[in-house]
Protein backbone atom coordinates (compact mmCIF):
# COMPACT_ATOMS: atom_id res chain seq x y z
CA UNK A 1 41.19 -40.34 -80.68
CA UNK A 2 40.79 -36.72 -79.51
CA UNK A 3 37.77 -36.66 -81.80
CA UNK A 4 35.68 -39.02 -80.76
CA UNK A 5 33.55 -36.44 -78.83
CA UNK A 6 30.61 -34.81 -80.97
CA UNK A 7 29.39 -31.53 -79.16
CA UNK A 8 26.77 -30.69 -81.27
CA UNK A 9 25.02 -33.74 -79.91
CA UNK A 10 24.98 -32.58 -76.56
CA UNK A 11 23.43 -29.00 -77.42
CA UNK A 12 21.34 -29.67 -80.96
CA UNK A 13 18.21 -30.18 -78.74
CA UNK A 14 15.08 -27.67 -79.50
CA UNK A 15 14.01 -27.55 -76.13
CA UNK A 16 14.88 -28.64 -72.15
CA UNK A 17 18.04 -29.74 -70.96
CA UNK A 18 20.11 -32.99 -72.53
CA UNK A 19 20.97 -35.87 -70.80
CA UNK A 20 24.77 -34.91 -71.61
CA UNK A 21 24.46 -31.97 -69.99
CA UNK A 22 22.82 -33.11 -66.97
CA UNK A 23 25.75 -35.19 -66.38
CA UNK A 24 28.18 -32.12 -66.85
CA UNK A 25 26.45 -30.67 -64.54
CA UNK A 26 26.89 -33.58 -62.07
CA UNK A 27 30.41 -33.28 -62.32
CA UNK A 28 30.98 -29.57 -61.97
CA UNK A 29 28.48 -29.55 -59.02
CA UNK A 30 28.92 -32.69 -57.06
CA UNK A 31 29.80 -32.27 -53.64
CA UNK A 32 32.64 -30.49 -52.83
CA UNK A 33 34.52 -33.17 -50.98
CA UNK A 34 34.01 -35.45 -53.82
CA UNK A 35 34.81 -32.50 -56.42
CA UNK A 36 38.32 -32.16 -54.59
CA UNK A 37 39.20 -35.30 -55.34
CA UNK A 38 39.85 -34.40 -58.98
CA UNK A 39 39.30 -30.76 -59.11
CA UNK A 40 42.21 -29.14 -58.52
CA UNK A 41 44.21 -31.29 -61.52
CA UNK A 42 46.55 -29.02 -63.62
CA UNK A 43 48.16 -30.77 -66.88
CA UNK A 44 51.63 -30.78 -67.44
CA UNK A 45 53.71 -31.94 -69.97
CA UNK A 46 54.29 -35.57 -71.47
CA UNK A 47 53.30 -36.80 -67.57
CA UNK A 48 54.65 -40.07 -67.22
CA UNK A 49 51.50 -42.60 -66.40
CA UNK A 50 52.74 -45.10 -63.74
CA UNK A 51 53.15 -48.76 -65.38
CA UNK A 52 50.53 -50.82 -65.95
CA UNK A 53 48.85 -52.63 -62.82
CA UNK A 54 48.82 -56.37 -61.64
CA UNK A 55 45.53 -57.76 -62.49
CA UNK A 56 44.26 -57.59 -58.35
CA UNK A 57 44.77 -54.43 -58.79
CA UNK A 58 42.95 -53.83 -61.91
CA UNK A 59 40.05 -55.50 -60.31
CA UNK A 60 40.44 -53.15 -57.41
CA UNK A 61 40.49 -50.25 -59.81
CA UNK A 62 37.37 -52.20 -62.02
CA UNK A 63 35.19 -52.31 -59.02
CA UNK A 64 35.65 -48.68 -58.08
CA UNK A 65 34.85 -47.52 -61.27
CA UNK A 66 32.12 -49.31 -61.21
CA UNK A 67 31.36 -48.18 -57.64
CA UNK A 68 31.92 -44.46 -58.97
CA UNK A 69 29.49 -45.12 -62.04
CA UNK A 70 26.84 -46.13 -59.64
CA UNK A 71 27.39 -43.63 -57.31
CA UNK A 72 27.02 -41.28 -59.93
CA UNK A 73 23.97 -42.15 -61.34
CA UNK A 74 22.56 -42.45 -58.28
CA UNK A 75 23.07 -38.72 -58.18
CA UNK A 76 21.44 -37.98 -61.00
CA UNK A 77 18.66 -39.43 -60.67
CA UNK A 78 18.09 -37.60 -57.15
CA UNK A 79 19.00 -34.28 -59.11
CA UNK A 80 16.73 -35.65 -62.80
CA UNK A 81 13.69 -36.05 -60.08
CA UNK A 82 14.36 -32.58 -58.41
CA UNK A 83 15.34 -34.28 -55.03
CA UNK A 84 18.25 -33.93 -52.76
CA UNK A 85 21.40 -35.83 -52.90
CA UNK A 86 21.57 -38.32 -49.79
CA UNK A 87 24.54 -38.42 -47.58
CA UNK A 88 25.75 -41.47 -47.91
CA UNK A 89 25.22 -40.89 -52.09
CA UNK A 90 27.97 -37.94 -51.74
CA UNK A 91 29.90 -40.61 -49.56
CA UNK A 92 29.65 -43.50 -52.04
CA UNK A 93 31.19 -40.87 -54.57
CA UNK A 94 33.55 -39.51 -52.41
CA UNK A 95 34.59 -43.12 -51.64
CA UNK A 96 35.17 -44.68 -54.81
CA UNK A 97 37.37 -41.19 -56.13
CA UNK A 98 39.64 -41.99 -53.72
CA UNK A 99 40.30 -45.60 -53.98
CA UNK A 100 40.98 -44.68 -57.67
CA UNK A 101 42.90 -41.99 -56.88
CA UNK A 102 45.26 -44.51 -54.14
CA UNK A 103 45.06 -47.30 -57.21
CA UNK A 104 46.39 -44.61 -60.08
CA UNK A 105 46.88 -41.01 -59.87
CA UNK A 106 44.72 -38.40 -61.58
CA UNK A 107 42.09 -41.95 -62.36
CA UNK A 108 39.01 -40.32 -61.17
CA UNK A 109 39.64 -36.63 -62.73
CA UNK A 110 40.47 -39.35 -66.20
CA UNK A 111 36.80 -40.82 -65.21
CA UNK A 112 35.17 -37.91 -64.69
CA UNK A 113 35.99 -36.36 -67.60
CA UNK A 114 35.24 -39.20 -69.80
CA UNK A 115 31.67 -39.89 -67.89
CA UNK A 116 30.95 -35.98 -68.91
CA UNK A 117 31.67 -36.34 -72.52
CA UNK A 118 30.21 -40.26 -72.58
CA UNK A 119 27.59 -40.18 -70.14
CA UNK A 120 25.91 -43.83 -72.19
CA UNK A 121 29.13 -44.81 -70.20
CA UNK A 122 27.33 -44.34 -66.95
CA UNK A 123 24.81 -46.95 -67.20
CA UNK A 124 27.41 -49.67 -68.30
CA UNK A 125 29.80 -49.39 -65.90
CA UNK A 126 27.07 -48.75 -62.92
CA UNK A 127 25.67 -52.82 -64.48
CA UNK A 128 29.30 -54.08 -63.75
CA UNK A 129 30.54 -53.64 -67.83
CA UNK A 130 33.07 -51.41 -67.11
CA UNK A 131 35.61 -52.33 -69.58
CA UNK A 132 34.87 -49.61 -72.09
CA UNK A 133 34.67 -46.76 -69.09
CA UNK A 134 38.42 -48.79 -68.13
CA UNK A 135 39.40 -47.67 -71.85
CA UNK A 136 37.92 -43.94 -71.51
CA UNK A 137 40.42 -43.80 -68.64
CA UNK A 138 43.03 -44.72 -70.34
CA UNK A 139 42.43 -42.52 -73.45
CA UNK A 140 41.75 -39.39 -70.98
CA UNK A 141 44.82 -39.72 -69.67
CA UNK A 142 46.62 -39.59 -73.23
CA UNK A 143 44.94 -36.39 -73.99
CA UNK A 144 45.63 -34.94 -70.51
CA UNK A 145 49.23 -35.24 -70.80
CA UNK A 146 49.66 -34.83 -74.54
CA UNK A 147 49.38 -31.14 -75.36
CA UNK A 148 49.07 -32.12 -79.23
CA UNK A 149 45.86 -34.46 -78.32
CA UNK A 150 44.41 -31.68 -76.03
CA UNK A 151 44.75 -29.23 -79.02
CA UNK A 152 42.73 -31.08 -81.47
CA UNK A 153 40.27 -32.10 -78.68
CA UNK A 154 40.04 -28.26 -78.35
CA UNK A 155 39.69 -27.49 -82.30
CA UNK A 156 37.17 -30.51 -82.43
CA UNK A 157 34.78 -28.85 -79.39
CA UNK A 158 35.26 -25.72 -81.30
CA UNK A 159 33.59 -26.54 -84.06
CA UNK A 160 31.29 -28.73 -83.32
CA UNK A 161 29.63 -26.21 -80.54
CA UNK A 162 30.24 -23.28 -83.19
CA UNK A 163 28.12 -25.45 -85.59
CA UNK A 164 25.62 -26.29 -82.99
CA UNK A 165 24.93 -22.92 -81.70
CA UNK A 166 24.52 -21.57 -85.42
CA UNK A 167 21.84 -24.64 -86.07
CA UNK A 168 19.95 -23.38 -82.73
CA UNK A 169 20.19 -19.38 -83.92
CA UNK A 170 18.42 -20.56 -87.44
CA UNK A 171 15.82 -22.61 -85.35
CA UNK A 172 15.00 -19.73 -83.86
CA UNK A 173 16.21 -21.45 -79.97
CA UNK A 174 17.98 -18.61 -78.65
CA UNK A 175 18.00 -20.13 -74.95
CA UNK A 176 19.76 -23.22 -76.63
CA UNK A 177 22.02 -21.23 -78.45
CA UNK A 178 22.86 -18.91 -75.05
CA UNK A 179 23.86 -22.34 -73.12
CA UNK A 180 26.04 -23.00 -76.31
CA UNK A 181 27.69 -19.55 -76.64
CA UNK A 182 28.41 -19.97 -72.28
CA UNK A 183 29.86 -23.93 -73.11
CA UNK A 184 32.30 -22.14 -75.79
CA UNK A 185 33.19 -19.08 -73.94
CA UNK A 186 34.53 -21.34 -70.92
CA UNK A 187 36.37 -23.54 -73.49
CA UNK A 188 38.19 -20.17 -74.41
CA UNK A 189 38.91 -19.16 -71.09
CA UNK A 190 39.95 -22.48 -70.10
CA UNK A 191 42.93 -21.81 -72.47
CA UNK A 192 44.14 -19.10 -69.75
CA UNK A 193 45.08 -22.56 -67.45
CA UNK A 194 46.73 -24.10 -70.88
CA UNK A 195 49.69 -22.05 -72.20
CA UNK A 196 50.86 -25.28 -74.27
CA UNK A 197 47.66 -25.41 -76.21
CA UNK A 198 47.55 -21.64 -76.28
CA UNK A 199 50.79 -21.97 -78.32
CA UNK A 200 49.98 -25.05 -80.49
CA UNK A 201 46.74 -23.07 -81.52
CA UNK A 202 48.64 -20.44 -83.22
CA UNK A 203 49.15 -22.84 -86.15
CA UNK A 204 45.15 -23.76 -86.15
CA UNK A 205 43.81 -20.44 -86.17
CA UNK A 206 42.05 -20.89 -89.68
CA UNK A 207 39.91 -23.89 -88.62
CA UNK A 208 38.88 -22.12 -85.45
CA UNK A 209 37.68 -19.15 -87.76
CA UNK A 210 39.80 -16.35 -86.40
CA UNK A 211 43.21 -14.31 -87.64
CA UNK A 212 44.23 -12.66 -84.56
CA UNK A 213 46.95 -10.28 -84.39
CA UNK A 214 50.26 -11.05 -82.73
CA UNK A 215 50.36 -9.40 -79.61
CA UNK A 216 46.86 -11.03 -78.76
CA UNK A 217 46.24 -14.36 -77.08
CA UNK A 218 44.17 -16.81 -79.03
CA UNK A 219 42.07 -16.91 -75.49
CA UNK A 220 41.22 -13.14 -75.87
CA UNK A 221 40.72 -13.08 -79.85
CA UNK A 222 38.26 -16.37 -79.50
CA UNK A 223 36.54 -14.43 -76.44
CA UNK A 224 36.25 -11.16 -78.55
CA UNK A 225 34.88 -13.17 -81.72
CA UNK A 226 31.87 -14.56 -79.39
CA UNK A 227 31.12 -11.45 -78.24
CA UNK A 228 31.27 -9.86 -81.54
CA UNK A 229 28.93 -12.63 -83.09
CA UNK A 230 26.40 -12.35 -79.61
CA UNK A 231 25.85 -8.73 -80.65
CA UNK A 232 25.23 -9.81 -84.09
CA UNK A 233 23.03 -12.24 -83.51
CA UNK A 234 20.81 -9.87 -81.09
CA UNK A 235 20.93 -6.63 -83.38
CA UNK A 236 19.10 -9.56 -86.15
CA UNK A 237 16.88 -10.64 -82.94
CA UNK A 238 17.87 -13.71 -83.04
């Protein structure tokens, strides 16, 4: 499941900004009242999910996805056309966040996250088919509170942005590959908030193409490897 996500998608363009990241950048800058309502999540171990919900409740929770879906696309379009957000658009997001969050905790951080890596997930649930974003949630949730999922999710991104950024450095795109090389250097540092990942990653170190020494954090060594390969790459101009 955790690798179901293809990064190299979202960055292998020549030129401009993608769609994905557009809507990454929807969720990291949406309003601040409607970032709090999932922004300040911190995993923990094997969380217990609550049990599944009655069926009038799952339609509750259905039509505020699909209110959240809307909400967010109306968003992006303001922000795709260069225009300002409209009150009542930060409202409508704000809104629906918390009616998930009152139907099922940590739901619309789960949403969020899986609208950022699926944004094609956007436009279905905002037309009323919400059943796959309804899955997403579910499968966000698994990795959130499954240090093992969130590990390979981790050594998946890895790659596939390592791959990515080396495909834009031969292509000559070295604004591409900059945006890359920032997207990877935040998934190291977001290990700092992880220490359970930290730790399973000492037993993946091969695939993610390092061999740190002991006494250093897999954090610090994948940090120090990007900064070691950004001088490379600029001493060969590219």
């Amino acid at each position: 499941m955790a690798g179901d996500y293809k990064p190299e998608q979202a960055f292998a363009e020549l030129r401009g900004i993608s769609f994905r990241e557009r809507v990454s950048e929807m969720v990291r800058q949406a309003p601040e009242k409607a970032k709090s309502i999932f922004g300040n999540f911190r995993p923990q171990a094997r969380q217990l999910e609550p049990l599944p919900v009655q069926p009038n409740t799952q339609n509750e929770q259905r039509r505020a996805v699909e209110r959240f879906a809307r909400a967010l696309g109306d968003i992006g379009t303001m922000q795709a056309q260069g225009l300002p957000v409209l009150p009542h658009q930060k409202d409508a997001l704000e809104k629906a966040g918390k009616t998930l969050e009152a139907i099922r905790p940590h739901a619309a951080t789960d949403l969020a996250k899986a609208l950022e890596r699926r944004p094609e997930l956007i436009a279905a649930a905002a037309g009323g088919r919400s059943q796959e974003a309804m899955r997403a949630i579910q499968h966000e949730a698994a990795v959130r509170t499954d240090p093992a999922l969130r590990t390979e999710r981790f050594v998946s991104d890895w790659q596939g942005l390592s791959t990515a950024r080396k495909q834009l450095e031969q292509q000559g795109d070295r604004a591409g590959a900059a945006r890359v090389s920032a997207k990877l250097m935040e998934l190291a540092k977001g290990l700092e908030r992880d220490p359970q990942v930290e730790s399973l990653l000492r037993g993946k170190t091969r695939e993610l193409g390092i061999d740190p020494k002991p006494e250093r954090s897999i954090a610090n060594e994948l940090t120090a490897t990007l900064a070691r390969e950004r001088t490379r790459a600029f001493d060969m101009g590219i």
